[in-house]
PDB file of N, CA and C in Angstrom:
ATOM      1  N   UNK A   1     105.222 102.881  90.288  1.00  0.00           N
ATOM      2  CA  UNK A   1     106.259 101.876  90.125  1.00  0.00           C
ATOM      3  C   UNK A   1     105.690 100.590  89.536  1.00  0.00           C
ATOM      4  N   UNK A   2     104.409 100.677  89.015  1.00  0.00           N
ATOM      5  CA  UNK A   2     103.746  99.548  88.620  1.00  0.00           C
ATOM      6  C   UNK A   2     103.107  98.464  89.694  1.00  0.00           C
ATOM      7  N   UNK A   3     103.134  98.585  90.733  1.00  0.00           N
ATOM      8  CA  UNK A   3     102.968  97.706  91.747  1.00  0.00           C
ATOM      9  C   UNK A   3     101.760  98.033  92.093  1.00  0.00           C
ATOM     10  N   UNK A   4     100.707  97.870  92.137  1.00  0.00           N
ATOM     11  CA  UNK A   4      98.997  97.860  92.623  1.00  0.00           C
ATOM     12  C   UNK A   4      98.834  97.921  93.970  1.00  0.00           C
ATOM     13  N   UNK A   5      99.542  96.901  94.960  1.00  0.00           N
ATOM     14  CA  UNK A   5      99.759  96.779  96.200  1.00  0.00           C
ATOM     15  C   UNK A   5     100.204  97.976  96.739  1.00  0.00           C
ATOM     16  N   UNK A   6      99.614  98.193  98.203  1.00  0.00           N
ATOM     17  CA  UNK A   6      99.722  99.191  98.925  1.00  0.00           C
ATOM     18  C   UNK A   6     101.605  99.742  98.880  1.00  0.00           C
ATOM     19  N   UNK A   7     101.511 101.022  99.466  1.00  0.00           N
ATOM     20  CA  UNK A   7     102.733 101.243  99.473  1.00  0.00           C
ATOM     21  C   UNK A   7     103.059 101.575 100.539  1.00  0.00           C
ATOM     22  N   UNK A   8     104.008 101.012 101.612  1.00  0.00           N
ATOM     23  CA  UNK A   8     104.668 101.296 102.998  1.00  0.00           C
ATOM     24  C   UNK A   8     105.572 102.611 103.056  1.00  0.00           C
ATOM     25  N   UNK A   9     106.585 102.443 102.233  1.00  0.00           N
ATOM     26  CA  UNK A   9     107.184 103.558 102.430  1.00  0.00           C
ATOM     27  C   UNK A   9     107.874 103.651 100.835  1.00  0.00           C
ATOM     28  N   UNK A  10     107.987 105.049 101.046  1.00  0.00           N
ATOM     29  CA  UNK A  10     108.741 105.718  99.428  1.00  0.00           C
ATOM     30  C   UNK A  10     109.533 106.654  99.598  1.00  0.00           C
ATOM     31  N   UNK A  11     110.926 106.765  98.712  1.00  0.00           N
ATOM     32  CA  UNK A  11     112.199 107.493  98.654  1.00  0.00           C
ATOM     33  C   UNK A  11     112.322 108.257  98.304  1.00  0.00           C
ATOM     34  N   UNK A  12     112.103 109.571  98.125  1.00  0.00           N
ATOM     35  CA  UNK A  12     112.543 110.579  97.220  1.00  0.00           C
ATOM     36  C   UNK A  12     113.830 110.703  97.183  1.00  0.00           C
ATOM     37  N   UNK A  13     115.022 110.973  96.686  1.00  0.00           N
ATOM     38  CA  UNK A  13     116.244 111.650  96.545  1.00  0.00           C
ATOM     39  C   UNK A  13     116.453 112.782  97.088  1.00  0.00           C
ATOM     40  N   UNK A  14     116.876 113.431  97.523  1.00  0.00           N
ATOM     41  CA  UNK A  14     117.415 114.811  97.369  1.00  0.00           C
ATOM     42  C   UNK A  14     118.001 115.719  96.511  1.00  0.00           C
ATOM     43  N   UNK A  15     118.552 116.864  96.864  1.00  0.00           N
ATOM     44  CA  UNK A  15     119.301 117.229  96.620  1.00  0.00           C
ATOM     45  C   UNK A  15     120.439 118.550  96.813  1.00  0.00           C
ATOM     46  N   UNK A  16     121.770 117.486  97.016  1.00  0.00           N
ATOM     47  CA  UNK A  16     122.650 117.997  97.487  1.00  0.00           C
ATOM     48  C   UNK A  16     122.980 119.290  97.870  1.00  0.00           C
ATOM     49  N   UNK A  17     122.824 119.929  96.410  1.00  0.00           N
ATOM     50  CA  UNK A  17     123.146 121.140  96.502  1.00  0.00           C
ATOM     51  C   UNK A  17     122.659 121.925  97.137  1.00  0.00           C
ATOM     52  N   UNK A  18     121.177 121.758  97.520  1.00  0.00           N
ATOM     53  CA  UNK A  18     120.300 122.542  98.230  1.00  0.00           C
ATOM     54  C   UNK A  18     120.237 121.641  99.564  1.00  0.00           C
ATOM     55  N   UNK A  19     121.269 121.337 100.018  1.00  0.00           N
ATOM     56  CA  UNK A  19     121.559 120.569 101.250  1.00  0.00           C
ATOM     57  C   UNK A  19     119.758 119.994 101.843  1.00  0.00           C
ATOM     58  N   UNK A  20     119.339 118.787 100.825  1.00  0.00           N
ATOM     59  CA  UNK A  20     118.194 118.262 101.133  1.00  0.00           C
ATOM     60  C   UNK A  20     118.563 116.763 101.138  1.00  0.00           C
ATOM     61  N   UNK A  21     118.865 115.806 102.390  1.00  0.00           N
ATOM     62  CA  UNK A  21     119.238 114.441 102.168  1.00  0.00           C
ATOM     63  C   UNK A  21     117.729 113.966 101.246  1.00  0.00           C
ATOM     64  N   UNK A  22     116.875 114.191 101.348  1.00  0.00           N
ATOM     65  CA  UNK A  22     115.652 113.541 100.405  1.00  0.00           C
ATOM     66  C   UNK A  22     114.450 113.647 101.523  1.00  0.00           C
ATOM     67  N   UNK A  23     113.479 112.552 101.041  1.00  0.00           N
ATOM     68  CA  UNK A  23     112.220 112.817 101.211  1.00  0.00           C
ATOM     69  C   UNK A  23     111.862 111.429 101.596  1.00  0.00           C
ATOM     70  N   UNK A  24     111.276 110.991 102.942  1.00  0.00           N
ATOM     71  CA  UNK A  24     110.884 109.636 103.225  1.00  0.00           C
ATOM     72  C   UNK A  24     109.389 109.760 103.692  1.00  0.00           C
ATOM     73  N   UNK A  25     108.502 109.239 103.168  1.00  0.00           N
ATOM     74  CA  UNK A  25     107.097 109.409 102.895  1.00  0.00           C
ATOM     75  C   UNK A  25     106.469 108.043 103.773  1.00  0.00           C
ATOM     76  N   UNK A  26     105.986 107.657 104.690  1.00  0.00           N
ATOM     77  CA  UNK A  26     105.293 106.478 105.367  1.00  0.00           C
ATOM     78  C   UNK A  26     104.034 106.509 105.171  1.00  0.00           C
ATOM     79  N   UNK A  27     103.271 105.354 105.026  1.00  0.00           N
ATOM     80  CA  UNK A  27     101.924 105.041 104.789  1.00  0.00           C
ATOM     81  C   UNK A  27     101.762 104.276 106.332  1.00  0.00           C
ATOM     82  N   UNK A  28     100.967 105.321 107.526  1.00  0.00           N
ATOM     83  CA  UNK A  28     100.415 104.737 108.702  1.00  0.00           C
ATOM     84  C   UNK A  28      99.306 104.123 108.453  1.00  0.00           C
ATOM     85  N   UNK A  29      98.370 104.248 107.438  1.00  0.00           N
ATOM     86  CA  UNK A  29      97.423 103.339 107.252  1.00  0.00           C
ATOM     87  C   UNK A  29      97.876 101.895 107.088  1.00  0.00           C
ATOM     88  N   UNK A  30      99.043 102.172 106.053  1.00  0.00           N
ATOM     89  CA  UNK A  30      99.839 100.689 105.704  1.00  0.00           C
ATOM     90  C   UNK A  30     100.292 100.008 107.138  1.00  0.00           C
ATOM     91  N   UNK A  31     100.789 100.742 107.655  1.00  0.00           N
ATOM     92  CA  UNK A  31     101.341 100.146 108.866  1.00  0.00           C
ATOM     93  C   UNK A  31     100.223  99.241 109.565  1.00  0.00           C
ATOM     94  N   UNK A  32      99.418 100.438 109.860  1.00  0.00           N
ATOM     95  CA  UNK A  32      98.392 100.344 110.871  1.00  0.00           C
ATOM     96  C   UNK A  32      97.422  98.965 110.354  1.00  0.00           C
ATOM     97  N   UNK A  33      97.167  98.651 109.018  1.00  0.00           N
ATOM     98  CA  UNK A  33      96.513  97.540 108.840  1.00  0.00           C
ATOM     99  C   UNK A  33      97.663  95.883 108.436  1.00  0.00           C
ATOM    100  N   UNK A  34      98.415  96.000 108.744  1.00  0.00           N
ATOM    101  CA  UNK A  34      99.620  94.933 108.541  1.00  0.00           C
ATOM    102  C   UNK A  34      99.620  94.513 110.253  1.00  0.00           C
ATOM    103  N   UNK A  35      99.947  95.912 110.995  1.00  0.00           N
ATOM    104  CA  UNK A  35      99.771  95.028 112.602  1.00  0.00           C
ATOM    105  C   UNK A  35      98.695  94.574 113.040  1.00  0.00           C
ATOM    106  N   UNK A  36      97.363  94.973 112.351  1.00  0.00           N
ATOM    107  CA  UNK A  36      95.956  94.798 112.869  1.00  0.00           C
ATOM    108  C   UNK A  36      95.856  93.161 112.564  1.00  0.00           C
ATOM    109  N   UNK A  37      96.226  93.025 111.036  1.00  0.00           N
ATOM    110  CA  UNK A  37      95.726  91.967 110.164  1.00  0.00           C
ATOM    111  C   UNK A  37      96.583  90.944 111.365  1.00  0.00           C
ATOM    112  N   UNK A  38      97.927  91.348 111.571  1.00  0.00           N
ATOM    113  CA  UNK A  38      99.326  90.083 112.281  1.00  0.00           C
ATOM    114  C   UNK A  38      98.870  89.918 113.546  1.00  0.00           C
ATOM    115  N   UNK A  39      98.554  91.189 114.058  1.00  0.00           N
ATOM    116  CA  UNK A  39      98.444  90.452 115.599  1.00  0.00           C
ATOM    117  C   UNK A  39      96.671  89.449 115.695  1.00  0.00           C
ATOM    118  N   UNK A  40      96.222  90.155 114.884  1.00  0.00           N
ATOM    119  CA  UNK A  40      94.416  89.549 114.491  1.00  0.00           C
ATOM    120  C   UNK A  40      94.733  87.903 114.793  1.00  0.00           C
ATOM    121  N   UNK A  41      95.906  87.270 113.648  1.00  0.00           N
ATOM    122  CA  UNK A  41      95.769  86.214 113.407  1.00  0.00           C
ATOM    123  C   UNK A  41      96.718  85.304 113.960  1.00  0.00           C
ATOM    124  N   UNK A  42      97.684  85.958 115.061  1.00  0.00           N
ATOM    125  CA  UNK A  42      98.359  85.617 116.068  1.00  0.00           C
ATOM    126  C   UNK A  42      97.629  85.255 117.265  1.00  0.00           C
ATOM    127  N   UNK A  43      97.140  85.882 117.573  1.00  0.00           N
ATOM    128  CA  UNK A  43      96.497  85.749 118.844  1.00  0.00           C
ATOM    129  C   UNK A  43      95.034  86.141 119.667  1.00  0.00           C
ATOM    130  N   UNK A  44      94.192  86.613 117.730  1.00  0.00           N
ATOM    131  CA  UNK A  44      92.411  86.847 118.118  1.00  0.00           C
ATOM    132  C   UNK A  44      92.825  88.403 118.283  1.00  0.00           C
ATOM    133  N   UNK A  45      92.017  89.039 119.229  1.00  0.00           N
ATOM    134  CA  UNK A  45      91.948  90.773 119.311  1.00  0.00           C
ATOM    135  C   UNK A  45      93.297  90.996 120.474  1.00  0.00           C
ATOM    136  N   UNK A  46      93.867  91.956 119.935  1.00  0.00           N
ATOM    137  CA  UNK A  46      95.001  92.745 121.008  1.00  0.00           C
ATOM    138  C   UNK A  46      94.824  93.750 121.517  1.00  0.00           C
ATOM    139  N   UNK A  47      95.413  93.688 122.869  1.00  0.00           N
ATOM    140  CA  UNK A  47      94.973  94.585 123.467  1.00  0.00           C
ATOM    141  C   UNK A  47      95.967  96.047 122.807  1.00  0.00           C
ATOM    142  N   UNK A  48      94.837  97.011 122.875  1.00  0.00           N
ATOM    143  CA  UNK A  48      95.205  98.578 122.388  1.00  0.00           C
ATOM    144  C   UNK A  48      96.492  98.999 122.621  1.00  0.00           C
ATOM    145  N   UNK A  49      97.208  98.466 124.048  1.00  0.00           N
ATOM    146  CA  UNK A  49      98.256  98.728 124.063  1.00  0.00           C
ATOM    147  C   UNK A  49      99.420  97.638 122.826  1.00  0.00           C
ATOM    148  N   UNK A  50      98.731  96.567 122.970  1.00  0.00           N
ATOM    149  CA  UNK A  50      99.852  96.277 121.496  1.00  0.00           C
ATOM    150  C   UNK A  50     100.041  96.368 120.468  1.00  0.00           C
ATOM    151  N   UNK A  51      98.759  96.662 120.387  1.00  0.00           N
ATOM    152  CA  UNK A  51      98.813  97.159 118.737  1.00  0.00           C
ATOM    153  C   UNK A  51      99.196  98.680 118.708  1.00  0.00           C
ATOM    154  N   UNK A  52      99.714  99.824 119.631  1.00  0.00           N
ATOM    155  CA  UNK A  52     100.074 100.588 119.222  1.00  0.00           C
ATOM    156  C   UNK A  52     101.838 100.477 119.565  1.00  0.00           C
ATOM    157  N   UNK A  53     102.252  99.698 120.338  1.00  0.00           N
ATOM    158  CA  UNK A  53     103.437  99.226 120.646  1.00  0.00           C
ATOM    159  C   UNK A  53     104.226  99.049 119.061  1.00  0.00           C
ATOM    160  N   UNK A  54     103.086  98.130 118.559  1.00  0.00           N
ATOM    161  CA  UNK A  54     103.440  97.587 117.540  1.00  0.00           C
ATOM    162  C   UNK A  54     103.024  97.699 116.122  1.00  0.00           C
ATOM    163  N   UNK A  55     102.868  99.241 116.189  1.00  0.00           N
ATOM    164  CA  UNK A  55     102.363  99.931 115.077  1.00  0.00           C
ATOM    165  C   UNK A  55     103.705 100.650 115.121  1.00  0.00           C
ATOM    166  N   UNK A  56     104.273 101.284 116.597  1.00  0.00           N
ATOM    167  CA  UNK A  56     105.197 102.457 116.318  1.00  0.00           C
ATOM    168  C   UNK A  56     106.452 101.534 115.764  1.00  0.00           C
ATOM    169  N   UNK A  57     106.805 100.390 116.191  1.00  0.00           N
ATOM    170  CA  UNK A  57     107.658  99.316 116.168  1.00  0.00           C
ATOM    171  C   UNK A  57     107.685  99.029 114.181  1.00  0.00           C
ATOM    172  N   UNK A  58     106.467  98.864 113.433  1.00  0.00           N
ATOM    173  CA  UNK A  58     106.420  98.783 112.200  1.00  0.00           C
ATOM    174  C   UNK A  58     107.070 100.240 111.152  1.00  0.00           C
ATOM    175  N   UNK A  59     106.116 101.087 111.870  1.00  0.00           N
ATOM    176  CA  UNK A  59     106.563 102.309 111.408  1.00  0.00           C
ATOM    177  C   UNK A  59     108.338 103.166 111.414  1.00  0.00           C
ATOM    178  N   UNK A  60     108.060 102.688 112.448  1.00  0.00           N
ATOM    179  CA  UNK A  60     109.727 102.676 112.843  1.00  0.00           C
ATOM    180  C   UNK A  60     110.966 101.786 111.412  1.00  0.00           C
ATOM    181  N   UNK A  61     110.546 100.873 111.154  1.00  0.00           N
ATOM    182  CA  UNK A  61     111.032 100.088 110.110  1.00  0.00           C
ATOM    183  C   UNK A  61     110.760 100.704 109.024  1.00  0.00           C
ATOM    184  N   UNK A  62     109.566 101.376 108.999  1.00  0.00           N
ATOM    185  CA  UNK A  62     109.385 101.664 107.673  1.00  0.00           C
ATOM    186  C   UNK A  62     110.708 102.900 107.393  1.00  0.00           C
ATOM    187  N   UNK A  63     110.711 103.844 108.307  1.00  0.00           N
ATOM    188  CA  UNK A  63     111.436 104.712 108.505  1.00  0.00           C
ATOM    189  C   UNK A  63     112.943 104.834 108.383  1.00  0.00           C
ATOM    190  N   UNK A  64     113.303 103.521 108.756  1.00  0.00           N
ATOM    191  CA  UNK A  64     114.856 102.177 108.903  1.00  0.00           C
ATOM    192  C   UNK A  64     115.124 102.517 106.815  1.00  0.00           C
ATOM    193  N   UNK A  65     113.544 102.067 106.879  1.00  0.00           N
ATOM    194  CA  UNK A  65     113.871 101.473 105.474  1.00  0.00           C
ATOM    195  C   UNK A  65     114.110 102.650 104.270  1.00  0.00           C
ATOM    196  N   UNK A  66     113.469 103.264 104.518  1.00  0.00           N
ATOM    197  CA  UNK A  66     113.933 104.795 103.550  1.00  0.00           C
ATOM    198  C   UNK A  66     115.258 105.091 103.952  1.00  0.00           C
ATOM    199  N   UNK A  67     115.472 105.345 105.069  1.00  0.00           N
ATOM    200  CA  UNK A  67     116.596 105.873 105.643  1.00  0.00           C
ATOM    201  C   UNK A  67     117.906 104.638 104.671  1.00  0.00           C
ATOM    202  N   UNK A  68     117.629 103.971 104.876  1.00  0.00           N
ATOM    203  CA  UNK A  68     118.556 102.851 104.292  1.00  0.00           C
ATOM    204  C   UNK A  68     118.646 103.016 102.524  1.00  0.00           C
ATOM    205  N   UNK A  69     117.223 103.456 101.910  1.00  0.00           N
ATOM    206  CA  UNK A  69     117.268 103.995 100.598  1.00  0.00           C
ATOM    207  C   UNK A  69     118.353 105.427 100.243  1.00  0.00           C
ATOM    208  N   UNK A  70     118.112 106.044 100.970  1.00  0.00           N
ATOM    209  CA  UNK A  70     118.688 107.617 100.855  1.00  0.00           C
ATOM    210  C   UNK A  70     120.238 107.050 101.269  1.00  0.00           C
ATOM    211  N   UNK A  71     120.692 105.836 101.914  1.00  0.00           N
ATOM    212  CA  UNK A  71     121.698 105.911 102.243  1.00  0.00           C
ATOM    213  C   UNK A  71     122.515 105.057 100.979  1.00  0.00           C
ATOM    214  N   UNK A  72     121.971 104.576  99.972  1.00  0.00           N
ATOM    215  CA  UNK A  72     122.489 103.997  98.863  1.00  0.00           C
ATOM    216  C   UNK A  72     121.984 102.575  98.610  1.00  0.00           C
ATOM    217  N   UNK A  73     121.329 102.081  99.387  1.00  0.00           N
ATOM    218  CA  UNK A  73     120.639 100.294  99.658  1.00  0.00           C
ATOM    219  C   UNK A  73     119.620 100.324  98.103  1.00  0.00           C
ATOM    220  N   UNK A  74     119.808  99.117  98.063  1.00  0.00           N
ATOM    221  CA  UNK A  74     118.560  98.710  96.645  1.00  0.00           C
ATOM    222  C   UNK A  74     117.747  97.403  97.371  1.00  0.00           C
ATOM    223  N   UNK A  75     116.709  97.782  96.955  1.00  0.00           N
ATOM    224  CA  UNK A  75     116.397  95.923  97.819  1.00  0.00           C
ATOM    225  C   UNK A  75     115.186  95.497  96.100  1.00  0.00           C
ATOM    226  N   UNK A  76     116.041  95.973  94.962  1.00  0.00           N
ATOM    227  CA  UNK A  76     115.209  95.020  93.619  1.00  0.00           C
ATOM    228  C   UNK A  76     115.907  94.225  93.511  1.00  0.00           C
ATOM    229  N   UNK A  77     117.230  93.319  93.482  1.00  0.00           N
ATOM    230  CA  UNK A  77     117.410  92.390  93.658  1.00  0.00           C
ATOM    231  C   UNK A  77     117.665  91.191  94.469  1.00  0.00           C
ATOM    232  N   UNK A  78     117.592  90.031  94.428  1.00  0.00           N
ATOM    233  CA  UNK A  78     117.485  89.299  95.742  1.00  0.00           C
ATOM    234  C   UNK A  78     119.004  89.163  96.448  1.00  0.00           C
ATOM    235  N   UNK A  79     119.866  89.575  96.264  1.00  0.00           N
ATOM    236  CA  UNK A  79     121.148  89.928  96.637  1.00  0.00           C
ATOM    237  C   UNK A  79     121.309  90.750  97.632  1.00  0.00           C
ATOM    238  N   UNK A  80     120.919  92.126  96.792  1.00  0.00           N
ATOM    239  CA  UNK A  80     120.515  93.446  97.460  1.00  0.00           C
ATOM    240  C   UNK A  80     119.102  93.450  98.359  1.00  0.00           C
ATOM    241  N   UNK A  81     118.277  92.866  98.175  1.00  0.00           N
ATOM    242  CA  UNK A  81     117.287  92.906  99.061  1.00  0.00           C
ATOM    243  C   UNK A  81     117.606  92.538 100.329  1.00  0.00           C
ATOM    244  N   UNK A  82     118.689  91.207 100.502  1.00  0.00           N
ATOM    245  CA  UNK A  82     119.358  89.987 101.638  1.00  0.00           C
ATOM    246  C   UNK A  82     119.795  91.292 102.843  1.00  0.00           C
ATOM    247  N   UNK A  83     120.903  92.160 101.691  1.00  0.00           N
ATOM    248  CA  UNK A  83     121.535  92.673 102.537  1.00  0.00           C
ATOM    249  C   UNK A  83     121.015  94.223 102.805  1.00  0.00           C
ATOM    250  N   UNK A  84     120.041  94.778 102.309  1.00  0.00           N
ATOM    251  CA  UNK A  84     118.955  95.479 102.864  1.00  0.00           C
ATOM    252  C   UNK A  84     118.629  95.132 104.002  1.00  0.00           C
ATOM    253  N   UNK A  85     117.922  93.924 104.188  1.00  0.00           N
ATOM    254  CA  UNK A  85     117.035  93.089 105.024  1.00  0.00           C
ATOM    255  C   UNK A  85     118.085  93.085 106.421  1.00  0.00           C
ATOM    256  N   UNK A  86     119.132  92.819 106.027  1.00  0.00           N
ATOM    257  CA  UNK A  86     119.483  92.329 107.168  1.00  0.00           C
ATOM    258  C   UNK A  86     120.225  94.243 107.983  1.00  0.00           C
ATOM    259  N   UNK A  87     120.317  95.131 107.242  1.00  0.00           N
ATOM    260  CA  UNK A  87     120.750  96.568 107.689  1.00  0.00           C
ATOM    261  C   UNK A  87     119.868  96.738 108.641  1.00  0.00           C
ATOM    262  N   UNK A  88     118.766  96.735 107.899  1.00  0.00           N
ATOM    263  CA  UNK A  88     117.243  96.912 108.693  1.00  0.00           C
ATOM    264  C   UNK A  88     117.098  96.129 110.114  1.00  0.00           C
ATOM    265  N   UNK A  89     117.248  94.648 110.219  1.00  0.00           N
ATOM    266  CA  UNK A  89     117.088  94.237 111.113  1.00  0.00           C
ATOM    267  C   UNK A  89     118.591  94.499 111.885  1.00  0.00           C
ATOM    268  N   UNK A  90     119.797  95.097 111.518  1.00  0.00           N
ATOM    269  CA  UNK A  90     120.208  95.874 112.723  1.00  0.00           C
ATOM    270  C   UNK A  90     119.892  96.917 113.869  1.00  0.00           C
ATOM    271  N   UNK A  91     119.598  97.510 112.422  1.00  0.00           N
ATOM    272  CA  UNK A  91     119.159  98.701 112.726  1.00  0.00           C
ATOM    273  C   UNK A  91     118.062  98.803 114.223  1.00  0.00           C
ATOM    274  N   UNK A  92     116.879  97.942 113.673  1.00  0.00           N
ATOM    275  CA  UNK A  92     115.980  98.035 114.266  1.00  0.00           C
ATOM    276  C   UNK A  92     116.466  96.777 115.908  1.00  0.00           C
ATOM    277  N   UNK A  93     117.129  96.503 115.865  1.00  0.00           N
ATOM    278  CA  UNK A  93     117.909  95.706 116.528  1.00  0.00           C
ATOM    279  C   UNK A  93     118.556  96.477 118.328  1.00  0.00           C
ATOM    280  N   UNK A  94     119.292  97.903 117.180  1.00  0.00           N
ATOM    281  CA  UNK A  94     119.839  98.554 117.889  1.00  0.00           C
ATOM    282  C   UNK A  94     119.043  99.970 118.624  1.00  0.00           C
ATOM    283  N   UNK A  95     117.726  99.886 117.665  1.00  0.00           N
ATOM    284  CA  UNK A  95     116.657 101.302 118.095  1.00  0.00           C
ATOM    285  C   UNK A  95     115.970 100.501 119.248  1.00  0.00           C
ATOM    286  N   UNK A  96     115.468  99.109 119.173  1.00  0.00           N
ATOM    287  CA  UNK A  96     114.726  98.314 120.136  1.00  0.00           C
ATOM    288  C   UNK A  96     115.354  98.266 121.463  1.00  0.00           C
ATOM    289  N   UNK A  97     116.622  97.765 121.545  1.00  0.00           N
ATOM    290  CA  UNK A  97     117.515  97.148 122.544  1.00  0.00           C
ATOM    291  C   UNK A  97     117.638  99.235 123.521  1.00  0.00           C
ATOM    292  N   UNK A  98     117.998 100.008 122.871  1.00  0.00           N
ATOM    293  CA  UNK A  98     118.021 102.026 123.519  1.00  0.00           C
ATOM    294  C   UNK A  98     117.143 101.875 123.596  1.00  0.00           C
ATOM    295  N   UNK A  99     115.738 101.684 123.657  1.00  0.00           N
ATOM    296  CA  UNK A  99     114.475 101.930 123.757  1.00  0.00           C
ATOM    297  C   UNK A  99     113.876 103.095 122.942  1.00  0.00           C
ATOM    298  N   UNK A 100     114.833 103.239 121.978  1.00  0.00           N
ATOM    299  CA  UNK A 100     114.659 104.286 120.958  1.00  0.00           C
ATOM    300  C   UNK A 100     113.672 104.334 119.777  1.00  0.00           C
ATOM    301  N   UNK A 101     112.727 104.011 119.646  1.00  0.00           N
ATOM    302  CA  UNK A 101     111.575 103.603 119.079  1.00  0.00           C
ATOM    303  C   UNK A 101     110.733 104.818 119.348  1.00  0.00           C
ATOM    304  N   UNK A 102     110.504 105.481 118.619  1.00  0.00           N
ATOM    305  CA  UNK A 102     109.240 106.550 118.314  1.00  0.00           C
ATOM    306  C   UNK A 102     107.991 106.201 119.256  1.00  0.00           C
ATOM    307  N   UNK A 103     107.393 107.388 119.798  1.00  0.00           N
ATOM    308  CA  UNK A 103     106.157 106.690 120.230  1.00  0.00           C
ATOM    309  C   UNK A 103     105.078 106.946 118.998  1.00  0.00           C
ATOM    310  N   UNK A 104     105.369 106.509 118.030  1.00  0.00           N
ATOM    311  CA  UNK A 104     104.306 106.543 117.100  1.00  0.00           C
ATOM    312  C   UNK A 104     103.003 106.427 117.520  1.00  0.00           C
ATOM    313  N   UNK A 105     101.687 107.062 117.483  1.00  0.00           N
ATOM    314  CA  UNK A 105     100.360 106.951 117.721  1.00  0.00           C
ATOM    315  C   UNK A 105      99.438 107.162 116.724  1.00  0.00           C
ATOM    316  N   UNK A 106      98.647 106.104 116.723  1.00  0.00           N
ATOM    317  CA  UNK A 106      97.224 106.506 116.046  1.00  0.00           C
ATOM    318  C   UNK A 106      96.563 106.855 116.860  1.00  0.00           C
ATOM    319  N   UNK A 107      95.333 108.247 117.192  1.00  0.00           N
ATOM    320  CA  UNK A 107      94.440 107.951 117.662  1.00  0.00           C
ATOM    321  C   UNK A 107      93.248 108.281 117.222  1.00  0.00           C
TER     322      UNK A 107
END
């Protein structure tokens, strides 16, 4: 896509006919070094339990966020990105509040 920078998550399409909603691809490395780098400089070293709290919590978004691609969302313009942004933070709004959050793990 021209972008050099790491990639979090990516969309494939589907297709219909072969009853395939698409293809949502996550980068846990990506994840995994975005919470390392945030909580690093939040608050010095975290403890293991938060950073995997808050790895599954990232990943989880990333997941929001494809899901939100396959569902018709664009986030290349700053219009469409707004209201991307803000699906997502329902979304993840409403997975947080059920306690519905993946136990995503690195180990």
């Amino acid at each position: 896509m021209g972008d050099p920078t790491a990639t979090d998550v990516i969309t494939f399409e589907g297709d219909p006919l072969a009853e395939l909603a698409g293809e949502i691809c996550l980068s846990a490395d990506t994840a995994w070094s975005f919470v390392g780098a945030h909580l690093a400089r939040a608050r010095g070293r975290a403890p293991a339990a938060s950073l995997q709290n808050a790895f599954a919590t990232e990943l989880t978004l990333y997941l929001v966020h494809g899901w939100l691609h396959l569902a018709g969302y664009d986030d290349l313009q700053p219009a469409k990105k707004r209201r991307m942004r803000a699906a997502e933070a329902r979304a993840m709004k409403l997975l947080l509040s059920a306690g519905a959050v993946p136990a995503f793990r690195l180990l």
